[in-house]
Protein backbone atom coordinates (compact mmCIF):
# COMPACT_ATOMS: atom_id res chain seq x y z
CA UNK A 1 -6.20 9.52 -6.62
CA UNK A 2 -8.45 12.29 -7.99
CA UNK A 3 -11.54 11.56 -9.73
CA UNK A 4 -10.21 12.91 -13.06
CA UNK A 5 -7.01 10.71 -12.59
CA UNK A 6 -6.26 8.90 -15.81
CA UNK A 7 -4.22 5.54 -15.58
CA UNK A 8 -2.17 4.77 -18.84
CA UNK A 9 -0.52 1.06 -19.47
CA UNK A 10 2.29 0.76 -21.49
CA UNK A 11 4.83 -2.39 -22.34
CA UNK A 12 8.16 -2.28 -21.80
CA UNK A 13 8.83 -2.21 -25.77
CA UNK A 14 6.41 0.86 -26.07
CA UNK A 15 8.62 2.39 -23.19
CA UNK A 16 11.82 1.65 -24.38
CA UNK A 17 10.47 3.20 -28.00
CA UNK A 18 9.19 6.35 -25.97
CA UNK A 19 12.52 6.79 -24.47
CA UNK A 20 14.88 6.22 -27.83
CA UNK A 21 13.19 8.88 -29.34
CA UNK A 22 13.63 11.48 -26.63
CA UNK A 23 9.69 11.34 -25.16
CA UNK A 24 10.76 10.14 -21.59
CA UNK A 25 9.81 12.39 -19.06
CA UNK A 26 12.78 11.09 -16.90
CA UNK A 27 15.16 14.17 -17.02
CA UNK A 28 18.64 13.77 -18.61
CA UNK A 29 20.58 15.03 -15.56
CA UNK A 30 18.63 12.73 -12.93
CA UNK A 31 21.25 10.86 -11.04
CA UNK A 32 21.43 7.22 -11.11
CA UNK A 33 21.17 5.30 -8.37
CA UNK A 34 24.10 3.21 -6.73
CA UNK A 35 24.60 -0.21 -7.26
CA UNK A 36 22.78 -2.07 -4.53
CA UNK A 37 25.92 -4.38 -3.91
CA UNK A 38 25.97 -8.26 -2.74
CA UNK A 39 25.81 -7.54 0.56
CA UNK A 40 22.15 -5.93 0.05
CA UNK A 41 20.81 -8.99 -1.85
CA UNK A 42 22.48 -11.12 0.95
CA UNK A 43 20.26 -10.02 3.29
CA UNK A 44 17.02 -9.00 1.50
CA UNK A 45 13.99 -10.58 2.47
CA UNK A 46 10.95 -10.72 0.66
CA UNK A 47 7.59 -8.69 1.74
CA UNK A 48 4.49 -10.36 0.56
CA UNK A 49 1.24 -8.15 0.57
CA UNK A 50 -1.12 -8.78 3.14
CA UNK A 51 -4.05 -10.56 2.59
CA UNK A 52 -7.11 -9.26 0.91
CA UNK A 53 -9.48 -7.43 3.43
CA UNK A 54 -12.98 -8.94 2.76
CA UNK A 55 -16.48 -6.95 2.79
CA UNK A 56 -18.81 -7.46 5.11
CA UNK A 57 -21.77 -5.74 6.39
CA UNK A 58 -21.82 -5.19 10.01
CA UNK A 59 -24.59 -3.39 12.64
CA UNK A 60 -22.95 -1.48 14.59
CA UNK A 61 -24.87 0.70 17.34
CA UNK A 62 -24.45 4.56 15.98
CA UNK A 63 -22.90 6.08 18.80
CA UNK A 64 -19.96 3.62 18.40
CA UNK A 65 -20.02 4.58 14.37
CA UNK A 66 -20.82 8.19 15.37
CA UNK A 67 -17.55 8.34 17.45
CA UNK A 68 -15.28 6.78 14.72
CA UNK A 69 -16.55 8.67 12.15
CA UNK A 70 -15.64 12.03 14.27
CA UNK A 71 -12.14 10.82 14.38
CA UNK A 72 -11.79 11.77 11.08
CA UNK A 73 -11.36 10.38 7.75
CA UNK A 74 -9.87 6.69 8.03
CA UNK A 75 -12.86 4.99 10.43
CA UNK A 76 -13.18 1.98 8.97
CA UNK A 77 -9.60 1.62 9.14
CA UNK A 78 -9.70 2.35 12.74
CA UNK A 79 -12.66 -0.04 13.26
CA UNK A 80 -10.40 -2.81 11.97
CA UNK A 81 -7.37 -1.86 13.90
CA UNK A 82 -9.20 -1.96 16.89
CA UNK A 83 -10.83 -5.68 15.63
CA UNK A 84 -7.27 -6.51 15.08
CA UNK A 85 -5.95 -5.92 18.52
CA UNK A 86 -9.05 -7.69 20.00
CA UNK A 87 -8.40 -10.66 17.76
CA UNK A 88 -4.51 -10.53 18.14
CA UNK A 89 -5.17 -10.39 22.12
CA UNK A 90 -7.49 -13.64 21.99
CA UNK A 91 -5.27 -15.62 19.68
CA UNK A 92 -2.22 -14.31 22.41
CA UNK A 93 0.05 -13.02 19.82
CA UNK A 94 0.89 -10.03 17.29
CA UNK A 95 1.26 -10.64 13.85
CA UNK A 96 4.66 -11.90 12.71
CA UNK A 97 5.42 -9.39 10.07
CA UNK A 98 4.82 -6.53 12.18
């Protein structure tokens, strides 16, 4: 998201007004999508998010950061990944969603 990104909340009645009088921004010709069928539903399962990531702050020596960091954008993400595995490895198991 940009810094000038503007996030606008609207109810479904405000929608549904929107759209009666012509202001949706959905196009007229957009196809609609097929029926999903039982069979779908039968075998949907249900994702839950993960859990919340908490803050922390951590020492780490700067070579270790300095190497991350030159990875490219996405190092703490990479940090944790790598905490992951180490974890996952100890506990002798992956996670059960993945």
């Amino acid at each position: 998201m940009t810094e000038n990104a503007i996030i606008k909340k609207f109810s479904l009645d405000e929608i549904e007004t929107a759209r009666a009088r012509g202001e949706s921004e959905t196009r007229a010709d957009a196809p609609e999508a097929e029926p999903l069928g039982e069979e779908f539903w039968a075998h949907a399962v249900r994702v839950r998010p993960r859990e919340r990531k908490a803050s922390v702050h951590l020492r780490v020596d700067a070579d270790v950061l300095d190497w991350f960091k030159a990875q490219g954008p996405g190092h703490l993400t990479r940090m944790n990944a790598v905490l992951r595995a180490y974890f996952e490895a100890m506990r002798g198991g992956a996670r059960p969603s993945e």
